[in-house]
PDB file of N, CA and C in Angstrom:
ATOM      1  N   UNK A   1     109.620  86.660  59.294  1.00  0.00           N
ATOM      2  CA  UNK A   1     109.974  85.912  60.497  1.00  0.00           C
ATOM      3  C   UNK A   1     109.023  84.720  60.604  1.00  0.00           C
ATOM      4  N   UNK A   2     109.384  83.661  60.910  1.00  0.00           N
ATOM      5  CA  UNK A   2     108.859  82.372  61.055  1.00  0.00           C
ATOM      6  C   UNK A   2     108.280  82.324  62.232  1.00  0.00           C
ATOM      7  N   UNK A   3     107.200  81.352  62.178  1.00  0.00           N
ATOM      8  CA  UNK A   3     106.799  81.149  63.595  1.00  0.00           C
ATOM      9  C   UNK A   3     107.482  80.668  65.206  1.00  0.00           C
ATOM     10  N   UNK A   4     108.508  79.704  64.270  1.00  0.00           N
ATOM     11  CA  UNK A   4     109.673  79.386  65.381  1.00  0.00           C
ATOM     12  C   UNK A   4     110.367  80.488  65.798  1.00  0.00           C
ATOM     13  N   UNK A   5     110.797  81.197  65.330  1.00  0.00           N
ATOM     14  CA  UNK A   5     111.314  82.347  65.483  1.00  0.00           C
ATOM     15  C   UNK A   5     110.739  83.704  66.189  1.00  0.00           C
ATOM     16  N   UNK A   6     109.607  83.806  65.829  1.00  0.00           N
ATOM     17  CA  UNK A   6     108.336  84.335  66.426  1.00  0.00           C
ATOM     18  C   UNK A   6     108.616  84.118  67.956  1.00  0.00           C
ATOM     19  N   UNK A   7     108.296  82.286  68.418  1.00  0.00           N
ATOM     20  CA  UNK A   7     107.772  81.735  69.083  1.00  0.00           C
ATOM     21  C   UNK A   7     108.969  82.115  70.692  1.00  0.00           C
ATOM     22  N   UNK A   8     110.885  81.984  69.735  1.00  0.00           N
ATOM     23  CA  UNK A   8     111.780  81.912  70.395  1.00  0.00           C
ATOM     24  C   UNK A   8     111.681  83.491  70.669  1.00  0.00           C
ATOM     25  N   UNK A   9     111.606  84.551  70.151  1.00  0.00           N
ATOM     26  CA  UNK A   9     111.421  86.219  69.914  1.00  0.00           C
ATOM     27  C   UNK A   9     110.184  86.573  71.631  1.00  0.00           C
ATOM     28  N   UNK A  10     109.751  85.608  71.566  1.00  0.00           N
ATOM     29  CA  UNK A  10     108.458  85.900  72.877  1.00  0.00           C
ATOM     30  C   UNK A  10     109.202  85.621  74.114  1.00  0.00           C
ATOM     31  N   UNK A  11     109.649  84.298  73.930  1.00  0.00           N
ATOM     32  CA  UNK A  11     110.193  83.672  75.216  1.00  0.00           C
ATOM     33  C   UNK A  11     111.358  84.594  75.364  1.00  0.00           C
ATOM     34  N   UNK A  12     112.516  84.961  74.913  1.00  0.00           N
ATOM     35  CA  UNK A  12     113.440  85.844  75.029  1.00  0.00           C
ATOM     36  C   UNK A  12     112.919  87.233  75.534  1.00  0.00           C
ATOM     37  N   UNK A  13     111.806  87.778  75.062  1.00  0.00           N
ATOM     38  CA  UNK A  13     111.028  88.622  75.728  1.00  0.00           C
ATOM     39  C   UNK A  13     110.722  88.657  77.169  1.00  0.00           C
ATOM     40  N   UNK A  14     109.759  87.573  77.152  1.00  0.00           N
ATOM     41  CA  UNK A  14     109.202  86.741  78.915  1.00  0.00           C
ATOM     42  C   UNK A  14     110.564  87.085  79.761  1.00  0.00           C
ATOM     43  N   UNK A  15     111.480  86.512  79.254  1.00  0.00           N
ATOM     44  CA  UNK A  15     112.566  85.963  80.249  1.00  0.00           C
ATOM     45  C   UNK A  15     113.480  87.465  80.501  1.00  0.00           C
ATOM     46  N   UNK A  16     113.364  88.634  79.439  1.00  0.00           N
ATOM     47  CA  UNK A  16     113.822  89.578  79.891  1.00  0.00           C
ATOM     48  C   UNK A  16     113.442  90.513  80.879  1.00  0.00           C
ATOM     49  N   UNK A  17     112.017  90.136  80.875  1.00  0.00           N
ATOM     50  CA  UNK A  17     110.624  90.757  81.351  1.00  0.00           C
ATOM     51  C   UNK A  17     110.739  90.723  82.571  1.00  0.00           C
ATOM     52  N   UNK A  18     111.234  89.408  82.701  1.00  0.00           N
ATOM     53  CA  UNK A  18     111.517  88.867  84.316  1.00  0.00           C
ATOM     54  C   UNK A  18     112.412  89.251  84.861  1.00  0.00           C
ATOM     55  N   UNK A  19     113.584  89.197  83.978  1.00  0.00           N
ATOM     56  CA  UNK A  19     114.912  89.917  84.139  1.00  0.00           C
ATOM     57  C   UNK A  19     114.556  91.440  84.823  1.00  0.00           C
ATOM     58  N   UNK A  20     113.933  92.149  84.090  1.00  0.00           N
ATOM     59  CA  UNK A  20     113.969  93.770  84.644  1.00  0.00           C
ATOM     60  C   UNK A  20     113.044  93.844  85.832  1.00  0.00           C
ATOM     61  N   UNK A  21     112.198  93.152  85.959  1.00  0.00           N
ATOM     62  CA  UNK A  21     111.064  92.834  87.469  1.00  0.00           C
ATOM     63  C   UNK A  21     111.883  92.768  88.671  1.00  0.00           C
ATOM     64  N   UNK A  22     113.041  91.636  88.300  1.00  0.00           N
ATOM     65  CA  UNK A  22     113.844  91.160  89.559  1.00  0.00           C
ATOM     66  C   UNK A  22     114.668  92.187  90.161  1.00  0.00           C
ATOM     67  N   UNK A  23     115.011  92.759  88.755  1.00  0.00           N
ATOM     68  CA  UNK A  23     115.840  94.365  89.119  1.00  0.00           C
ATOM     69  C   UNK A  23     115.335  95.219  90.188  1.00  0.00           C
ATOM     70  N   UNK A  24     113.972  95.550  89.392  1.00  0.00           N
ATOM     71  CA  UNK A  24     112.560  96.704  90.142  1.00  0.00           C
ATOM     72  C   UNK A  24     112.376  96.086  91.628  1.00  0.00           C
ATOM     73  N   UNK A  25     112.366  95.165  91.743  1.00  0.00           N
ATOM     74  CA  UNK A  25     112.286  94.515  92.687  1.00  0.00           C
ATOM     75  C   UNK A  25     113.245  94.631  93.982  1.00  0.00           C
ATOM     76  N   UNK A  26     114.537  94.794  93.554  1.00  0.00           N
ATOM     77  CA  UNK A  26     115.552  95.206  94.369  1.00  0.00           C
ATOM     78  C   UNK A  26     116.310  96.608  95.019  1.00  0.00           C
ATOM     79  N   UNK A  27     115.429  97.403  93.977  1.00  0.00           N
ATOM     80  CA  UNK A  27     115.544  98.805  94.423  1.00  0.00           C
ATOM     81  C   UNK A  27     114.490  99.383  95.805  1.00  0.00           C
ATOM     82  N   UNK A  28     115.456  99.692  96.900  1.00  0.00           N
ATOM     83  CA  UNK A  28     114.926 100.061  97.599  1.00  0.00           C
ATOM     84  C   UNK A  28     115.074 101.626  98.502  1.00  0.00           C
ATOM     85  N   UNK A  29     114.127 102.213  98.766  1.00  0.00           N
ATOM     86  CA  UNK A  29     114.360 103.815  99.051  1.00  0.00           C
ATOM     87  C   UNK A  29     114.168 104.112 101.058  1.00  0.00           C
ATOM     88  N   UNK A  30     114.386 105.293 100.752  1.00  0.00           N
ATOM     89  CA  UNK A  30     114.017 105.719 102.529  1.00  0.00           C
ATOM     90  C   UNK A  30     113.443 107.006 102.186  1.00  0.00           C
ATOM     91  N   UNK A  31     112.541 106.715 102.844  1.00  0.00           N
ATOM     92  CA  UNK A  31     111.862 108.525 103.211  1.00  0.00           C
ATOM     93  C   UNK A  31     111.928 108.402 104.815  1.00  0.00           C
ATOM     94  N   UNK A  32     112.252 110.292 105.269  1.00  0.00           N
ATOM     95  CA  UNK A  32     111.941 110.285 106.263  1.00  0.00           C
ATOM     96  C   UNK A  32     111.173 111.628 106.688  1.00  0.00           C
ATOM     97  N   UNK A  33     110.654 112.218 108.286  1.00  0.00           N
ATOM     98  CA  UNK A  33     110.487 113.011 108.396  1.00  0.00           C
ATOM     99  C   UNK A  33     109.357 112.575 109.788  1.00  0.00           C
ATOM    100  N   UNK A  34     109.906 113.525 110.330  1.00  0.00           N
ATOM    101  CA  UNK A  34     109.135 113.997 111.519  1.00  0.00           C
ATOM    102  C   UNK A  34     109.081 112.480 112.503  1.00  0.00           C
ATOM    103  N   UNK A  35     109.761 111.890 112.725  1.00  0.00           N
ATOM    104  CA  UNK A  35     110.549 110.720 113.493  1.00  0.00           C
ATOM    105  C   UNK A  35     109.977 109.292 112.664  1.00  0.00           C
ATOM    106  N   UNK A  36     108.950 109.919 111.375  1.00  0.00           N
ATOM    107  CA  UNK A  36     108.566 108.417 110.746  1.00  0.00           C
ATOM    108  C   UNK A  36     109.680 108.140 109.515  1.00  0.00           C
ATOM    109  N   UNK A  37     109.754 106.647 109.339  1.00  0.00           N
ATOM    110  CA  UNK A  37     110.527 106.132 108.097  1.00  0.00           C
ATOM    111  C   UNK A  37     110.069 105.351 107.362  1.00  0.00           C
ATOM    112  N   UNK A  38     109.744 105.381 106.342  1.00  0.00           N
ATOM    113  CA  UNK A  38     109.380 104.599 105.461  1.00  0.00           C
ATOM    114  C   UNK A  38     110.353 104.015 104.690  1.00  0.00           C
ATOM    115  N   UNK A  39     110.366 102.891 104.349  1.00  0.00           N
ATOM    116  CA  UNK A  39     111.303 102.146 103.380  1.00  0.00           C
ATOM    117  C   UNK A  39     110.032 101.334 101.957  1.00  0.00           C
ATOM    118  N   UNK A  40     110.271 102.122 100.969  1.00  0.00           N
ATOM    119  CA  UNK A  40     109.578 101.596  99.938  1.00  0.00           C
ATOM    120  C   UNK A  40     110.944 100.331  98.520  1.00  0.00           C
ATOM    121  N   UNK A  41     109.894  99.713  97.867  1.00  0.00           N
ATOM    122  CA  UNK A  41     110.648  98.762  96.826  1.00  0.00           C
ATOM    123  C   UNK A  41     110.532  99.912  95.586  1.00  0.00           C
ATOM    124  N   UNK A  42     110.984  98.849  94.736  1.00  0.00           N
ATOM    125  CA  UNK A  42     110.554  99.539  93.556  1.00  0.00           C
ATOM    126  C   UNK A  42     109.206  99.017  92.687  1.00  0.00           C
ATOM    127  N   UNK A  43     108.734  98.002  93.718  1.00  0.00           N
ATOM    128  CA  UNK A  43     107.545  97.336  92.842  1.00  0.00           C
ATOM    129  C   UNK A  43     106.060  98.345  93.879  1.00  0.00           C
ATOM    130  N   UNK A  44     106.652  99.145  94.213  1.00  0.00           N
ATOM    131  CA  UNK A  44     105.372  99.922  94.917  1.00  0.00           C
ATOM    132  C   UNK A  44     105.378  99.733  95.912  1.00  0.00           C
ATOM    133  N   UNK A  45     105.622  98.499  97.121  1.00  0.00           N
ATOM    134  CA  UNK A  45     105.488  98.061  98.058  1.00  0.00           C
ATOM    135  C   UNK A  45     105.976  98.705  99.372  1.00  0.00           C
ATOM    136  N   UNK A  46     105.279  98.580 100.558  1.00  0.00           N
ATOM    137  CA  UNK A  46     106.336  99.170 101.481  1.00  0.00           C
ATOM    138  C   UNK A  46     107.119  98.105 102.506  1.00  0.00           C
ATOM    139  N   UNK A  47     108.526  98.078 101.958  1.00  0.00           N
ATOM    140  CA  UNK A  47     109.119  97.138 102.743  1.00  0.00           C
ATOM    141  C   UNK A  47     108.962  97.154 104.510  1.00  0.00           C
ATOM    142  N   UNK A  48     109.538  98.922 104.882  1.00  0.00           N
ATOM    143  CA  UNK A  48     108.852  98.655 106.330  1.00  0.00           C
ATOM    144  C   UNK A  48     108.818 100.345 106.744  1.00  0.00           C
ATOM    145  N   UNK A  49     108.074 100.643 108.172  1.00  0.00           N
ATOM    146  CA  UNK A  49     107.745 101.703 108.880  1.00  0.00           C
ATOM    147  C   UNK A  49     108.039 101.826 109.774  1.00  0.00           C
ATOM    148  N   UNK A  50     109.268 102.429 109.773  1.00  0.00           N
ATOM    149  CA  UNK A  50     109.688 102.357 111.486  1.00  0.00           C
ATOM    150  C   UNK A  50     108.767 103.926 112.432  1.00  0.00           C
ATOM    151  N   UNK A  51     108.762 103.856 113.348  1.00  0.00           N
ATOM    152  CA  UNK A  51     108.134 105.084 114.056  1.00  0.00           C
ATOM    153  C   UNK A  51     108.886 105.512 115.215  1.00  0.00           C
ATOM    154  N   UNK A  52     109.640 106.931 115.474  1.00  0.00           N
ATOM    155  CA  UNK A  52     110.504 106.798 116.978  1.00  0.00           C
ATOM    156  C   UNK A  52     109.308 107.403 118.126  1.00  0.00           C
ATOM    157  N   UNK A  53     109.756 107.242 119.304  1.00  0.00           N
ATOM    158  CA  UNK A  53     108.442 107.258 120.276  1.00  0.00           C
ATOM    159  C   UNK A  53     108.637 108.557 119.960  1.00  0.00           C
ATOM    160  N   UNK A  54     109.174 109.957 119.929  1.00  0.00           N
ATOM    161  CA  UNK A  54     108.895 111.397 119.534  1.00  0.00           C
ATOM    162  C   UNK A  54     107.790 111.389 119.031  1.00  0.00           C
ATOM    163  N   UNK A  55     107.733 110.467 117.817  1.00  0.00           N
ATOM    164  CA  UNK A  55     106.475 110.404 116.729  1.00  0.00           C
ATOM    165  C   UNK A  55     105.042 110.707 117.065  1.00  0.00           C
ATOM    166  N   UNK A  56     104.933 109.446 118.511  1.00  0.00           N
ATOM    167  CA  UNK A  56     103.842 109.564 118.772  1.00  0.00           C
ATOM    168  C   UNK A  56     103.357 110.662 120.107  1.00  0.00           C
ATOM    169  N   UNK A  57     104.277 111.427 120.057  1.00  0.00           N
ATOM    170  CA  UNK A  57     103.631 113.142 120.774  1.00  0.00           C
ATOM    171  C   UNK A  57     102.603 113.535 120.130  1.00  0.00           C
ATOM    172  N   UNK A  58     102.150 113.096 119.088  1.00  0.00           N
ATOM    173  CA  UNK A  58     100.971 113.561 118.739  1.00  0.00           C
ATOM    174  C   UNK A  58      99.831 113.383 119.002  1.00  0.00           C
ATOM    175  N   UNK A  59      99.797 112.160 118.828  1.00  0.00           N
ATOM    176  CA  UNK A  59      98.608 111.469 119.210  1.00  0.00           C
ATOM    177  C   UNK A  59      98.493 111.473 120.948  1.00  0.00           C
ATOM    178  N   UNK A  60      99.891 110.960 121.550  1.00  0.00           N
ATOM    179  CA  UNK A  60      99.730 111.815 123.347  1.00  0.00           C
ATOM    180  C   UNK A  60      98.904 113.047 123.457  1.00  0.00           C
ATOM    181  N   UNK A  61      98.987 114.176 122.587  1.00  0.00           N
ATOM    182  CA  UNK A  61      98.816 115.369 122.500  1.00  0.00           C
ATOM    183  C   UNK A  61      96.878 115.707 122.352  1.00  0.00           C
ATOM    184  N   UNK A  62      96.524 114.280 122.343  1.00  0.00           N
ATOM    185  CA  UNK A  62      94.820 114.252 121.607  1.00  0.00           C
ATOM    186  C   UNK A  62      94.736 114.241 120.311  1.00  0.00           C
ATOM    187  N   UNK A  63      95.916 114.852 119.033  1.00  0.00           N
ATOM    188  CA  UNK A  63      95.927 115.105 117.474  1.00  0.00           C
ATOM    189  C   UNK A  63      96.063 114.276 117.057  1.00  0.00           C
ATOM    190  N   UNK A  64      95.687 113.182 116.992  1.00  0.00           N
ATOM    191  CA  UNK A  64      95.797 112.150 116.100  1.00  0.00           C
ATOM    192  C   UNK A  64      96.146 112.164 114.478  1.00  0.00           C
ATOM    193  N   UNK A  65      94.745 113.152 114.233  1.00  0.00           N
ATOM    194  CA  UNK A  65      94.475 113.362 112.922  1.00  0.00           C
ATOM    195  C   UNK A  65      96.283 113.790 112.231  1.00  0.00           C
ATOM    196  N   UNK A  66      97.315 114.294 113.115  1.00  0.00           N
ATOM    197  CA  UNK A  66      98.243 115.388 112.838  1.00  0.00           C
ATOM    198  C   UNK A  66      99.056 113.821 112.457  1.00  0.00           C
ATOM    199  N   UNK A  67      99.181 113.243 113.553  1.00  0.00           N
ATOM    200  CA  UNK A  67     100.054 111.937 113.472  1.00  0.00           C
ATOM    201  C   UNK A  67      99.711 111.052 111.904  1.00  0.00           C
ATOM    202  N   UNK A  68      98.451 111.214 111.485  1.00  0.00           N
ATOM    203  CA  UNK A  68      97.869 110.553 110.191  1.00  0.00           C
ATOM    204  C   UNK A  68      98.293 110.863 109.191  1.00  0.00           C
ATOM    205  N   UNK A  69      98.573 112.200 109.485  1.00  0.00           N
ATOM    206  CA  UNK A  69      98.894 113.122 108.304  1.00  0.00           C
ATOM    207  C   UNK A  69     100.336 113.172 107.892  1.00  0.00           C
ATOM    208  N   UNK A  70     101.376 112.966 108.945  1.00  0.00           N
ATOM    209  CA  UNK A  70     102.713 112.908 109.051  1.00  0.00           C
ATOM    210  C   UNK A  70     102.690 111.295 108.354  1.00  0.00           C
ATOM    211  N   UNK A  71     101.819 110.270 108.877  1.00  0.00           N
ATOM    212  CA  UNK A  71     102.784 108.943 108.451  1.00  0.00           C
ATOM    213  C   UNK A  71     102.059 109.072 106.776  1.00  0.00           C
ATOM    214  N   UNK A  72     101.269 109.855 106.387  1.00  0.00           N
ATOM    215  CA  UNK A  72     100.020 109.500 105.386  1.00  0.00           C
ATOM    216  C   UNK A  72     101.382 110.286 104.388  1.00  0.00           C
ATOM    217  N   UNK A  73     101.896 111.490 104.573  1.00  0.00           N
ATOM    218  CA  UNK A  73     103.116 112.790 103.913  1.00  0.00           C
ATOM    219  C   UNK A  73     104.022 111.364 103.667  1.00  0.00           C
ATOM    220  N   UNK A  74     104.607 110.846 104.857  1.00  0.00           N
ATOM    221  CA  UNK A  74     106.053 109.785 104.722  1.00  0.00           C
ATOM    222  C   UNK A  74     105.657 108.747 103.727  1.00  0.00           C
ATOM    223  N   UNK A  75     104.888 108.208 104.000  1.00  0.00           N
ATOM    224  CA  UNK A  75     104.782 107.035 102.620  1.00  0.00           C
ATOM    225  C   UNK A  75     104.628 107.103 101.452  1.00  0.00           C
ATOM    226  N   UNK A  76     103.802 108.436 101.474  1.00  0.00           N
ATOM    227  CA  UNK A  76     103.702 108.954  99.830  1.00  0.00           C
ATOM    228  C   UNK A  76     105.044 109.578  99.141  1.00  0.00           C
ATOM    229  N   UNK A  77     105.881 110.158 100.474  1.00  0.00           N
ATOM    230  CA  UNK A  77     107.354 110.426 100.119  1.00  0.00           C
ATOM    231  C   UNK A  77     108.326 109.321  99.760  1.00  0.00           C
ATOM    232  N   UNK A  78     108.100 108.284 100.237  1.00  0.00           N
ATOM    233  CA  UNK A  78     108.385 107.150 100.208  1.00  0.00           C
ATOM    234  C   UNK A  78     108.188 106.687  98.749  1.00  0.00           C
ATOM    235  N   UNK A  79     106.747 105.843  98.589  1.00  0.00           N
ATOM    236  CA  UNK A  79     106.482 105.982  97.159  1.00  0.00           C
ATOM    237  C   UNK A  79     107.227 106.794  96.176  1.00  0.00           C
ATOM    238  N   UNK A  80     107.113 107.840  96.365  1.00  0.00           N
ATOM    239  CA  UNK A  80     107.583 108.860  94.831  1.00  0.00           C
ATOM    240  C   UNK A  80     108.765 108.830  94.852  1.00  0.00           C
ATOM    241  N   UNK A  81     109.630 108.321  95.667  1.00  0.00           N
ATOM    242  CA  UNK A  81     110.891 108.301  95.636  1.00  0.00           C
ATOM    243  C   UNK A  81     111.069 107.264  94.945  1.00  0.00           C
ATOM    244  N   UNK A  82     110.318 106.069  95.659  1.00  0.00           N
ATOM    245  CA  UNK A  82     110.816 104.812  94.651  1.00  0.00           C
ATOM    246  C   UNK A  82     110.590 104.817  93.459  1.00  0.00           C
ATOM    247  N   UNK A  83     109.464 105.565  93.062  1.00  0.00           N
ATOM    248  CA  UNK A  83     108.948 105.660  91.627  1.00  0.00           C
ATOM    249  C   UNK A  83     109.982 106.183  90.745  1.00  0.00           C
ATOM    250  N   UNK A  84     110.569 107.481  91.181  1.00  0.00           N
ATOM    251  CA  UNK A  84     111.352 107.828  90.460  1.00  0.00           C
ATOM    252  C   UNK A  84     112.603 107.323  90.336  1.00  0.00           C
ATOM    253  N   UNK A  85     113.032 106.681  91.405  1.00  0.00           N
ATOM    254  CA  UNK A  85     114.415 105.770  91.392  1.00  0.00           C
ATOM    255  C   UNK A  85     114.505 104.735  90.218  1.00  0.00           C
ATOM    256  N   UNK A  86     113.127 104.001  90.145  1.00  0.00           N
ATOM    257  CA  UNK A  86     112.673 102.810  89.574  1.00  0.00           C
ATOM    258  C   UNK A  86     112.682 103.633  88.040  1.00  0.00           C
ATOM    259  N   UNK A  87     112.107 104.744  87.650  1.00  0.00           N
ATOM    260  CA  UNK A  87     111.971 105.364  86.452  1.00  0.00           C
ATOM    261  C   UNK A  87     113.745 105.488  85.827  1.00  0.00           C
ATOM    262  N   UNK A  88     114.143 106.176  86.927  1.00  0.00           N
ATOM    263  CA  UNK A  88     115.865 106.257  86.421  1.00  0.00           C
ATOM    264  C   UNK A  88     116.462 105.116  86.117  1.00  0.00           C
ATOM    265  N   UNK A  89     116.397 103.973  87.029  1.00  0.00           N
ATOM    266  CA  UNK A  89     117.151 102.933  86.661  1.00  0.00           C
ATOM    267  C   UNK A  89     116.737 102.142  85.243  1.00  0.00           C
ATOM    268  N   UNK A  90     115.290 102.545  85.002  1.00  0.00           N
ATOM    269  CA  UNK A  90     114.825 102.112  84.167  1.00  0.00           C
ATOM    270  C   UNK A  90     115.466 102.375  82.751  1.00  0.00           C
ATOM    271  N   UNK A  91     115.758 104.037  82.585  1.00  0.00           N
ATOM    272  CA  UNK A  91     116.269 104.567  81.606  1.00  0.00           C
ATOM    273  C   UNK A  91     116.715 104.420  81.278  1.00  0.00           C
ATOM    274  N   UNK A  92     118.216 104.088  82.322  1.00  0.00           N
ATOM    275  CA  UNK A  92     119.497 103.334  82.464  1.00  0.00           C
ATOM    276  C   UNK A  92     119.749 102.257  81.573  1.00  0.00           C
ATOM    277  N   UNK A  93     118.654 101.365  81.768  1.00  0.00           N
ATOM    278  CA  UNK A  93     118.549 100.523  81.548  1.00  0.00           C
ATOM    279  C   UNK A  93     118.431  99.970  79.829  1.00  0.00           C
ATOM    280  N   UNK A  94     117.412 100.490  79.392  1.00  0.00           N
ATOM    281  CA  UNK A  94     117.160 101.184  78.189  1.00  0.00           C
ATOM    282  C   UNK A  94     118.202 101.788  77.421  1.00  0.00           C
ATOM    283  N   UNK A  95     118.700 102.576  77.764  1.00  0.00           N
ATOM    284  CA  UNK A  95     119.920 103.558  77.211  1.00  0.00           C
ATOM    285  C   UNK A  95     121.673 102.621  76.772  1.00  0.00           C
ATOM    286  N   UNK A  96     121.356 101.351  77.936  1.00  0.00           N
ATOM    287  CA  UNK A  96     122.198 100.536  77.870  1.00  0.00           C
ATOM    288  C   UNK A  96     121.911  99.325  76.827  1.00  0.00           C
ATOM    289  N   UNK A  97     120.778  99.147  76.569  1.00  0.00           N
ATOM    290  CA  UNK A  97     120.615  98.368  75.425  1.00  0.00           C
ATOM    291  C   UNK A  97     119.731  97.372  76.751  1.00  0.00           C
ATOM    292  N   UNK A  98     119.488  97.549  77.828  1.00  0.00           N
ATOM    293  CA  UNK A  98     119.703  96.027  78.132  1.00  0.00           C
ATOM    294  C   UNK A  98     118.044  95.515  78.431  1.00  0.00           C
ATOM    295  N   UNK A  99     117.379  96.794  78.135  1.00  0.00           N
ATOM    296  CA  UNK A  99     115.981  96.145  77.521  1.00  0.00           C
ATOM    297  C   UNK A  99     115.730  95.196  76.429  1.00  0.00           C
ATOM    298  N   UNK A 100     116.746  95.162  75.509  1.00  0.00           N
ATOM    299  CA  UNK A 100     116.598  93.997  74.330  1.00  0.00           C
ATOM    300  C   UNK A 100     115.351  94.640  73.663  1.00  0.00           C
ATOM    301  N   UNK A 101     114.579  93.259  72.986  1.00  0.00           N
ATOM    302  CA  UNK A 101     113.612  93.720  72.351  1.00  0.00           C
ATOM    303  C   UNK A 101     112.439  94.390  72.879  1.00  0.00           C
ATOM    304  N   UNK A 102     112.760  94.084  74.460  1.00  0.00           N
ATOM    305  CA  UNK A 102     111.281  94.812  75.093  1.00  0.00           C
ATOM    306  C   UNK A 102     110.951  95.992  74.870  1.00  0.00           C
ATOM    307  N   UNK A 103     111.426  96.978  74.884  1.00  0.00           N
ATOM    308  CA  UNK A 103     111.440  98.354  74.738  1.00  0.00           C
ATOM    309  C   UNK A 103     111.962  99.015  73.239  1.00  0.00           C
ATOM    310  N   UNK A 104     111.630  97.954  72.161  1.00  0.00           N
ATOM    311  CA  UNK A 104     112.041  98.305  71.085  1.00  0.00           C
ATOM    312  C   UNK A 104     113.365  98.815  70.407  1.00  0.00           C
ATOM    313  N   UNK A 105     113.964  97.914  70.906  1.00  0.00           N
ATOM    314  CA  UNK A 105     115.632  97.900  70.571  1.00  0.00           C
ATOM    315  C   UNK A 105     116.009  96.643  69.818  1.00  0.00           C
TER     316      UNK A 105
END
């Protein structure tokens, strides 16, 4: 393989690279539980947290620590959801060819 070729072999890479980011990027999940919601991406992020006033009986209650623990459970539910969503689509993805050369196809 030539260097031009090489050179075009990278950029086709880059640009697929970007391609599957924009994807990851658009996957988005819900966790819920105990009146909290989390909405995570697929790039890790948390798009948003909603809370219903039920929620905060806890912290009314003096337990704060309990309320910490509920939103601290939801986001990490959150997270692993997206993770694994993001892992599947990924596969998908892969399996379809449409990693190209990135993933050694």
């Amino acid at each position: 393989m030539g260097m031009m070729d090489q050179i075009k072999e990278a950029m086709r890479m880059r640009s697929e690279a970007k391609r599957i980011e924009a994807e990851i990027k658009k996957i988005s999940v819900e966790y819920s539980n105990g009146g909290i919601t989390v909405v995570a991406k697929g790039d890790m992020t948390i798009e948003r947290i909603t809370i219903a006033p039920e929620a905060y009986d806890e912290v009314k209650r003096d337990k704060p620590a309990r309320f910490e623990t509920m939103l601290f459970n939801v986001v990490n539910g959150a997270l692993k959801r997206a993770r694994e969503t993001t892992q599947q689509e990924m596969a998908k993805l892969m399996q379809s060819g449409g990693g190209g050369g990135l993933f050694g196809k």
